[in-house]
N, C-alpha and C. Protein backbone atom coordinates (compact mmCIF):
# COMPACT_ATOMS: atom_id res chain seq x y z
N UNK A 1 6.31 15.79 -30.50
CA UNK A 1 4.89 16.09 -30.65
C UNK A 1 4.03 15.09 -29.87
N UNK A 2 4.45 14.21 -29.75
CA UNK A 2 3.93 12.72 -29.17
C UNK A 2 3.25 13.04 -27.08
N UNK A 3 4.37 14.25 -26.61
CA UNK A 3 3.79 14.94 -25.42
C UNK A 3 2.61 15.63 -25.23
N UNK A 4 2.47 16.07 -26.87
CA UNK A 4 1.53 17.17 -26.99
C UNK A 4 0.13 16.27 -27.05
N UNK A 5 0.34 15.33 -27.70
CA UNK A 5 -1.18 14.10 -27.80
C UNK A 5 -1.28 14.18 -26.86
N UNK A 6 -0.48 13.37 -26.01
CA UNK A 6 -0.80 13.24 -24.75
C UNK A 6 -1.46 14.42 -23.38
N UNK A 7 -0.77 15.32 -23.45
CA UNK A 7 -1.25 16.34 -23.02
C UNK A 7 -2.96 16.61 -23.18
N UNK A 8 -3.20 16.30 -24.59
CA UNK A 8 -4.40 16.55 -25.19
C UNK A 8 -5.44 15.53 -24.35
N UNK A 9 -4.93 14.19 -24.02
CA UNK A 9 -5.69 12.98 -23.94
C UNK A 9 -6.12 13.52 -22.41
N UNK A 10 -5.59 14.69 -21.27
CA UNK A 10 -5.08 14.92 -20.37
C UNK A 10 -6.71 15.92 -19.85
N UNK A 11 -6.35 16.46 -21.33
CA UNK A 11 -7.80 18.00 -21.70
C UNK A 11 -8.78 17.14 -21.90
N UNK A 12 -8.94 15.96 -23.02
CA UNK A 12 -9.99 15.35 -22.48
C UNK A 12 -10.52 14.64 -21.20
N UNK A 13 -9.92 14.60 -20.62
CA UNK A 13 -10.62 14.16 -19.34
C UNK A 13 -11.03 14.97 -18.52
N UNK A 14 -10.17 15.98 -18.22
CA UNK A 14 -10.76 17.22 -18.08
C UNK A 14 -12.17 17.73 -18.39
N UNK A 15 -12.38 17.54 -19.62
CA UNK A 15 -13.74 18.21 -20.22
C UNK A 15 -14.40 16.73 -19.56
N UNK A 16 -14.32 15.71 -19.78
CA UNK A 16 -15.65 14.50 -18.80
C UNK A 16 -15.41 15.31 -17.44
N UNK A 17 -14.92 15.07 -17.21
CA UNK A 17 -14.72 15.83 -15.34
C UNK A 17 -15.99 16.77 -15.63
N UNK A 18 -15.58 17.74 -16.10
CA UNK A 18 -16.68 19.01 -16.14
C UNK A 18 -17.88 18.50 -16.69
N UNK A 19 -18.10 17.84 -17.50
CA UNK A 19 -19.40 17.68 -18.38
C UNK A 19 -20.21 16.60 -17.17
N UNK A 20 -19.46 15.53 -16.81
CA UNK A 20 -19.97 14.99 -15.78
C UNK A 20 -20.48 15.24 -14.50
N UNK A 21 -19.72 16.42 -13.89
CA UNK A 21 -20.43 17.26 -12.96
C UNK A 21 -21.54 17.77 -13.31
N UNK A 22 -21.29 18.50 -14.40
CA UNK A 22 -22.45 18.77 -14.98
C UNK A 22 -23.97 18.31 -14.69
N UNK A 23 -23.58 17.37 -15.47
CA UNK A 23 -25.01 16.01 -15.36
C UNK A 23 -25.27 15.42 -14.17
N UNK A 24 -23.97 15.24 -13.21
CA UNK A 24 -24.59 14.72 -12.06
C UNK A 24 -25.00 15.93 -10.81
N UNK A 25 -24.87 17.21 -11.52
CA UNK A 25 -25.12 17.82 -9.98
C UNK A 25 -25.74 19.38 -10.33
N UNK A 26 -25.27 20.36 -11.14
CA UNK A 26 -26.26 21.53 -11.14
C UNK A 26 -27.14 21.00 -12.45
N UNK A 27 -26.57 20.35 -13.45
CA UNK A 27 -27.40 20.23 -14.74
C UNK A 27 -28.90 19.64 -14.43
N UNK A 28 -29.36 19.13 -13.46
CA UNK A 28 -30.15 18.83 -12.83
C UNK A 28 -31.29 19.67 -12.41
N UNK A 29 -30.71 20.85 -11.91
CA UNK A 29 -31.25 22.16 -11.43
C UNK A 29 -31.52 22.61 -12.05
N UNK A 30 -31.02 23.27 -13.17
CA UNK A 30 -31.52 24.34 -14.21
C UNK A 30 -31.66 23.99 -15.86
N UNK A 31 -32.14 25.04 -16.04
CA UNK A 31 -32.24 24.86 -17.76
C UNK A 31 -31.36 24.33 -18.04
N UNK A 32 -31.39 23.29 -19.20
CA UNK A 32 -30.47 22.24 -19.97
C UNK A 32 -29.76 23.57 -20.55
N UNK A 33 -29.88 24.56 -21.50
CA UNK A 33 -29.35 25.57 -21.95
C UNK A 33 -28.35 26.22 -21.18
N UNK A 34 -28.61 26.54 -20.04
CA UNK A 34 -27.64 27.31 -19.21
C UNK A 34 -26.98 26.51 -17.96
N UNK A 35 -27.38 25.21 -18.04
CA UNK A 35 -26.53 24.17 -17.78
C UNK A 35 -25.55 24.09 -18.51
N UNK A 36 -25.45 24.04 -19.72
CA UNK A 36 -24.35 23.62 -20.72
C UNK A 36 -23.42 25.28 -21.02
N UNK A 37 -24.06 25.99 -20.71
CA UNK A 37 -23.54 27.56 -20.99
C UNK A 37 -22.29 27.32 -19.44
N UNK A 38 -22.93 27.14 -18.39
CA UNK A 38 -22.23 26.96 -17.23
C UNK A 38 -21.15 26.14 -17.23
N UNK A 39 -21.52 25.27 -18.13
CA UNK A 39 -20.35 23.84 -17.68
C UNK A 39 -18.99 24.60 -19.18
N UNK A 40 -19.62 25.32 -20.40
CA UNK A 40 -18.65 25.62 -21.11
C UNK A 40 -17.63 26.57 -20.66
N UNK A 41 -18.17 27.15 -20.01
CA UNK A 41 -17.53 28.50 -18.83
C UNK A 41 -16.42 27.99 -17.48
N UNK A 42 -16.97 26.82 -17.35
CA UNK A 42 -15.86 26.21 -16.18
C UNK A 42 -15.16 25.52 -16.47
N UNK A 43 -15.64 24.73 -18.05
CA UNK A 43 -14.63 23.90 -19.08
C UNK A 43 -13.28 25.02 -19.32
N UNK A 44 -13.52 25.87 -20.03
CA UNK A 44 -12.47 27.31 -20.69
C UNK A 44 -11.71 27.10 -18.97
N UNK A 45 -12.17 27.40 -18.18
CA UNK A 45 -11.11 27.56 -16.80
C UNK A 45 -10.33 26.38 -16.67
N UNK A 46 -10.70 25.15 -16.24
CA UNK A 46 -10.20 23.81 -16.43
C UNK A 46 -9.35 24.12 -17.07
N UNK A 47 -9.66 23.61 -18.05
CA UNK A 47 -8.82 23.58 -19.77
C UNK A 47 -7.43 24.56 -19.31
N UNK A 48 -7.98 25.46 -19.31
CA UNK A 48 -6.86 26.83 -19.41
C UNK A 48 -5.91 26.35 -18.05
N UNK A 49 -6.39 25.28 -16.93
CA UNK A 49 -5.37 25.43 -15.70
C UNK A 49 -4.41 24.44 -16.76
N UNK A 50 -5.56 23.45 -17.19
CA UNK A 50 -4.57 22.51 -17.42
C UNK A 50 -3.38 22.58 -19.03
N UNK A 51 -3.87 23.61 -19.41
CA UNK A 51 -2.95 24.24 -20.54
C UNK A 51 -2.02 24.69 -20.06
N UNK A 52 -1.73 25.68 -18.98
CA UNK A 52 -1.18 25.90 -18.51
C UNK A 52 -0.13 25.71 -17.70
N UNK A 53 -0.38 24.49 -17.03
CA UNK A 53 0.42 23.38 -16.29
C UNK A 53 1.43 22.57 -17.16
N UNK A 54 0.95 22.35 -18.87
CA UNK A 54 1.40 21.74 -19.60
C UNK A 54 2.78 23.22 -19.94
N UNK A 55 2.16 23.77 -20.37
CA UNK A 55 2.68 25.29 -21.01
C UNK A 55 4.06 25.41 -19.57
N UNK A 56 3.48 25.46 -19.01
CA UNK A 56 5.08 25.41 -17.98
C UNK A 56 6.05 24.49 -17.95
N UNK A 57 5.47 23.84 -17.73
CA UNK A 57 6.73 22.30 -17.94
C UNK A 57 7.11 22.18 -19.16
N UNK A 58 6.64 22.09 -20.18
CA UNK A 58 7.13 21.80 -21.02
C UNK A 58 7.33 22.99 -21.84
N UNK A 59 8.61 23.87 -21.99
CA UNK A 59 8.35 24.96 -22.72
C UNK A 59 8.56 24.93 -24.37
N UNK A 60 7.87 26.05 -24.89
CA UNK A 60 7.98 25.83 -26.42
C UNK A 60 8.84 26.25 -27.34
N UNK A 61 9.56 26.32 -28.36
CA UNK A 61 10.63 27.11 -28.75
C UNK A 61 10.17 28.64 -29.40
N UNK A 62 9.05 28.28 -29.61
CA UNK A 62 8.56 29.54 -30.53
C UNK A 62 7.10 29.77 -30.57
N UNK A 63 7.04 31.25 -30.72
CA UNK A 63 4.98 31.62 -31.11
C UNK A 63 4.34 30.90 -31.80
N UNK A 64 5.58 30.48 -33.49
CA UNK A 64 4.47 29.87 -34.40
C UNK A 64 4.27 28.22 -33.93
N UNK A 65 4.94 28.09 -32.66
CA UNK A 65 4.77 26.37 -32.69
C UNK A 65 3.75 26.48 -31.51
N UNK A 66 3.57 27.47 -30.40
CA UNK A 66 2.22 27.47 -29.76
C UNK A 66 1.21 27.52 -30.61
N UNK A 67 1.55 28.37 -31.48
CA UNK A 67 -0.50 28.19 -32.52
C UNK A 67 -0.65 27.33 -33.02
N UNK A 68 0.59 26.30 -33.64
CA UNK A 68 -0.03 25.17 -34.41
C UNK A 68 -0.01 23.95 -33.44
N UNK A 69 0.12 24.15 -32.17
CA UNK A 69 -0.53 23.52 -31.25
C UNK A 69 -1.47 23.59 -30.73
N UNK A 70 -2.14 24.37 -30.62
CA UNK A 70 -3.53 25.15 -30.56
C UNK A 70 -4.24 24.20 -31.25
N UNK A 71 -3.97 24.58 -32.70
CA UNK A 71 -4.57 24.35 -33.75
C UNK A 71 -4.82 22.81 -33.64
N UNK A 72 -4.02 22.09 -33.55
CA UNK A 72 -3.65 20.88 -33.33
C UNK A 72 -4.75 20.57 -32.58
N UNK A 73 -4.54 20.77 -31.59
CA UNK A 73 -5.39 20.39 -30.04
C UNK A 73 -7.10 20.49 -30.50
N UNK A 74 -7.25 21.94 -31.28
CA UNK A 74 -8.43 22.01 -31.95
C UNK A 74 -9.21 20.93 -32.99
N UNK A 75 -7.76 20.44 -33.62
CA UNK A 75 -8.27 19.74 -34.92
C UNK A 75 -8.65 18.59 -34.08
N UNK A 76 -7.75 18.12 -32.96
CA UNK A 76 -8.15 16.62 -32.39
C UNK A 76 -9.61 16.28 -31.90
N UNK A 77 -9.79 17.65 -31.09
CA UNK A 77 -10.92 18.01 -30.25
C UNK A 77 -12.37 17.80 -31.33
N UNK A 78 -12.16 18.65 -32.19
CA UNK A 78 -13.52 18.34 -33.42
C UNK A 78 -13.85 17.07 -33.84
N UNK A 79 -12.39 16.09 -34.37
CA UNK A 79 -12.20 15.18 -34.53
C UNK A 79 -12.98 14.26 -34.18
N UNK A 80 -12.79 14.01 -32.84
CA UNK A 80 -12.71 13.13 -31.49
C UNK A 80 -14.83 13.43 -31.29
N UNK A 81 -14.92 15.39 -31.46
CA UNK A 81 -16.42 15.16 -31.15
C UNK A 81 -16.90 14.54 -31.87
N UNK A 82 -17.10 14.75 -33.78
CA UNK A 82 -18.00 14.62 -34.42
C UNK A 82 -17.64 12.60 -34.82
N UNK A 83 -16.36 12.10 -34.88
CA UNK A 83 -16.37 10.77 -35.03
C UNK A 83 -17.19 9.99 -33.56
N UNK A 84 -16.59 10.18 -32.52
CA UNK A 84 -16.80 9.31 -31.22
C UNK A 84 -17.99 9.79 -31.51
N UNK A 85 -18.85 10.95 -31.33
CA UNK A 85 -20.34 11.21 -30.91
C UNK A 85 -21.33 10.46 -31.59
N UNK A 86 -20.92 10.82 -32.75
CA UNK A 86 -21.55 10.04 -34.09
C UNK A 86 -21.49 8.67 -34.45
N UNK A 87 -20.56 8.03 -33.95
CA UNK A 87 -20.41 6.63 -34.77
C UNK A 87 -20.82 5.49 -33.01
N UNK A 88 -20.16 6.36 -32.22
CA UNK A 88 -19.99 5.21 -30.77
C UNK A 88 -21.98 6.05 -29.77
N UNK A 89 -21.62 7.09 -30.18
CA UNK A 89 -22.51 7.45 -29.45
C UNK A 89 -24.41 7.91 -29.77
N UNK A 90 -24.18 7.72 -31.43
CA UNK A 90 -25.36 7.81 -32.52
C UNK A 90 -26.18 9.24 -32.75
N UNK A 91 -25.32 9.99 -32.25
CA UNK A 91 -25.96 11.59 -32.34
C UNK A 91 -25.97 11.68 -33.82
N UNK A 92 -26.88 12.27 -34.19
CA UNK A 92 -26.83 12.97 -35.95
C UNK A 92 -25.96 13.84 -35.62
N UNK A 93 -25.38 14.37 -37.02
CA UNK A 93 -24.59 15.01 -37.51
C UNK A 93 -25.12 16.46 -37.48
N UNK A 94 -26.54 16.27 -37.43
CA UNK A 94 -27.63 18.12 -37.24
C UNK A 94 -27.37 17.99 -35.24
N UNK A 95 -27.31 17.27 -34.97
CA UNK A 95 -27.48 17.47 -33.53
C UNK A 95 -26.19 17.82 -33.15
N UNK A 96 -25.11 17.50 -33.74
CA UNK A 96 -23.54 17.87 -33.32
C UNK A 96 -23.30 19.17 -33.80
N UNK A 97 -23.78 19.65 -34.69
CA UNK A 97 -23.37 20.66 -35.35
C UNK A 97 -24.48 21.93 -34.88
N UNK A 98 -25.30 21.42 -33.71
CA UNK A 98 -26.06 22.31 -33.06
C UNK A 98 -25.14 23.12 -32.40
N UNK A 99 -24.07 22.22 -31.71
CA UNK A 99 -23.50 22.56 -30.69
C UNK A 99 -22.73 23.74 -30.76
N UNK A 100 -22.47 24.54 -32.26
CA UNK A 100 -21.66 25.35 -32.75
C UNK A 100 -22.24 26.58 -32.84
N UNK A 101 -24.19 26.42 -32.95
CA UNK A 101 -24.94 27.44 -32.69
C UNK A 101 -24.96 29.11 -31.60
N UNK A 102 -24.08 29.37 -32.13
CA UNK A 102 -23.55 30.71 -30.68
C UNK A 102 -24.93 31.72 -31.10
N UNK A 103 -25.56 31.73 -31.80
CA UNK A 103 -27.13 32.42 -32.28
C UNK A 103 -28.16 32.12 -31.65
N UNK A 104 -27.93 30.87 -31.12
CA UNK A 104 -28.89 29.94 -30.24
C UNK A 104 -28.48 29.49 -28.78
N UNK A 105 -27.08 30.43 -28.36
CA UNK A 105 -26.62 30.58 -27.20
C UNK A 105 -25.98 29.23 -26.59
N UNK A 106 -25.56 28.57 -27.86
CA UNK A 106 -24.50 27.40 -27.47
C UNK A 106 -22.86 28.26 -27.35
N UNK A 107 -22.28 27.89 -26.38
CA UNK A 107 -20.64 28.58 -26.27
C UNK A 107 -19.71 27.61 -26.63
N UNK A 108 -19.85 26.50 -27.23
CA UNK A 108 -18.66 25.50 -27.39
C UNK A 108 -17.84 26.22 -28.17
N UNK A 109 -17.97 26.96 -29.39
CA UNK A 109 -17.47 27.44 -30.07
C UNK A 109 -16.01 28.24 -29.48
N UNK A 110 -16.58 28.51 -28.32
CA UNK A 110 -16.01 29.78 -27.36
C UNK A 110 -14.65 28.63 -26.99
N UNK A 111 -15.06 27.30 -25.86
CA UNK A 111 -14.00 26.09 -25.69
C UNK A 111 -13.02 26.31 -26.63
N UNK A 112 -13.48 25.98 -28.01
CA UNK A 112 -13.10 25.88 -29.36
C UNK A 112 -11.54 27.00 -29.62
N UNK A 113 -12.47 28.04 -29.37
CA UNK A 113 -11.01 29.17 -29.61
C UNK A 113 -10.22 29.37 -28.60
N UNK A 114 -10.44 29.36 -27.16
CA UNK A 114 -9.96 29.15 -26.12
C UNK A 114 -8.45 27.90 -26.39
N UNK A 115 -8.54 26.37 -26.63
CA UNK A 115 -7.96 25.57 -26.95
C UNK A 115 -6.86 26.26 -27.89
N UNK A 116 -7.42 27.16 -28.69
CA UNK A 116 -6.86 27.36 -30.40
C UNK A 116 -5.67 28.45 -29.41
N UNK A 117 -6.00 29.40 -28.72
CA UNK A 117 -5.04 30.35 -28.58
C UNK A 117 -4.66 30.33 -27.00
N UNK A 118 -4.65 29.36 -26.23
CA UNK A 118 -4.18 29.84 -24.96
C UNK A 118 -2.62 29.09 -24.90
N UNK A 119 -2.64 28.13 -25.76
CA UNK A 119 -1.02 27.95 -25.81
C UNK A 119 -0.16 29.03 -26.45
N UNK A 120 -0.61 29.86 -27.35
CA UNK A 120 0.06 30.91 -27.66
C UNK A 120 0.04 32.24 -26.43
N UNK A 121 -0.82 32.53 -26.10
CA UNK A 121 -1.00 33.40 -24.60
C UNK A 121 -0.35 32.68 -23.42
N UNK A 122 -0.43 31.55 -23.27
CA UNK A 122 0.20 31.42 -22.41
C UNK A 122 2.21 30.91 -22.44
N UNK A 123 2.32 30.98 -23.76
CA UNK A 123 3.77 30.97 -24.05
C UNK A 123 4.00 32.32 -23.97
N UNK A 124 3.48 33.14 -24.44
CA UNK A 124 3.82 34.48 -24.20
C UNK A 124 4.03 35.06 -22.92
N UNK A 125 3.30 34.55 -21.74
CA UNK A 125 3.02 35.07 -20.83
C UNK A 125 4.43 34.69 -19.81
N UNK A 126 4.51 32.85 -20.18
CA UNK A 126 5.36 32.29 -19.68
C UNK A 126 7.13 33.32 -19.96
N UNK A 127 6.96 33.46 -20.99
CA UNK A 127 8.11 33.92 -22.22
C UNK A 127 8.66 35.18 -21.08
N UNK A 128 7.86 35.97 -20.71
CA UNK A 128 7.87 37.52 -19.78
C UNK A 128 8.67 37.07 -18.60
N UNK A 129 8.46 35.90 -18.00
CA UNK A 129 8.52 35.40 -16.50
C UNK A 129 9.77 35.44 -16.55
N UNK A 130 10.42 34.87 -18.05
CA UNK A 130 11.96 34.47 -18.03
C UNK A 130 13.02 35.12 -18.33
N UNK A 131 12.36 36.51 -18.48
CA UNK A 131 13.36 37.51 -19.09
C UNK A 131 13.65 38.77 -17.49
């Protein structure tokens, strides 16, 4: 399991990559709103190459151990936002939990399930290649 952290530590940087472009180059240009709609949309691609890259090399034995890696990856990811944001970075707890707002046209949520099921889609997918 100890690959799979790691892997994870792999997705976070990933997401600075993207979030940092972000800020240093279209987020600039347009609405803060559809700045962040944009950067969640190229995050899900990222993410998904780099799920994917993991998902190949390292293959899994089974469906139910892609979802609770998913899951995993999910639980770290929330984790990681609402402690680091909050404690290192001083966001309220109403301002983090904005971010979940899909009513108010925030997509993290979207990241969120993306993480949760593309190791299972993409074990599956992988799974086809080998038969």
């Amino acid at each position: 399991m100890f690959r799979y952290f790691q892997a994870w530590f792999t997705m976070l940087g990933a997401a600075m990559v993207n979030g940092g472009l972000r800020d240093l180059t279209y987020g600039k240009q347009m609405n803060p709103l559809l700045a962040n709609q944009l950067s969640c949309l190229s995050g899900i691609v990222l993410l998904g190459a780099v799920i994917y890259l993991y998902m190949r090399h390292w293959k899994l034995d089974s469906a139910r151990l892609a979802i609770k890696l998913g899951l995993f990856w999910v639980a770290l990811t929330v984790a990681f936002e609402f402690l680091f944001f909050h404690f290192v970075g001083g966001r309220s707890w109403e301002a983090l939990l904005e971010s979940y707002d899909m009513a108010n046209g925030q997509l993290w949520p979207l990241i969120l399930l993306w993480v949760a099921v593309a190791p299972y889609l993409f074990h599956r997918y992988l799974l086809r290649g080998r038969q």
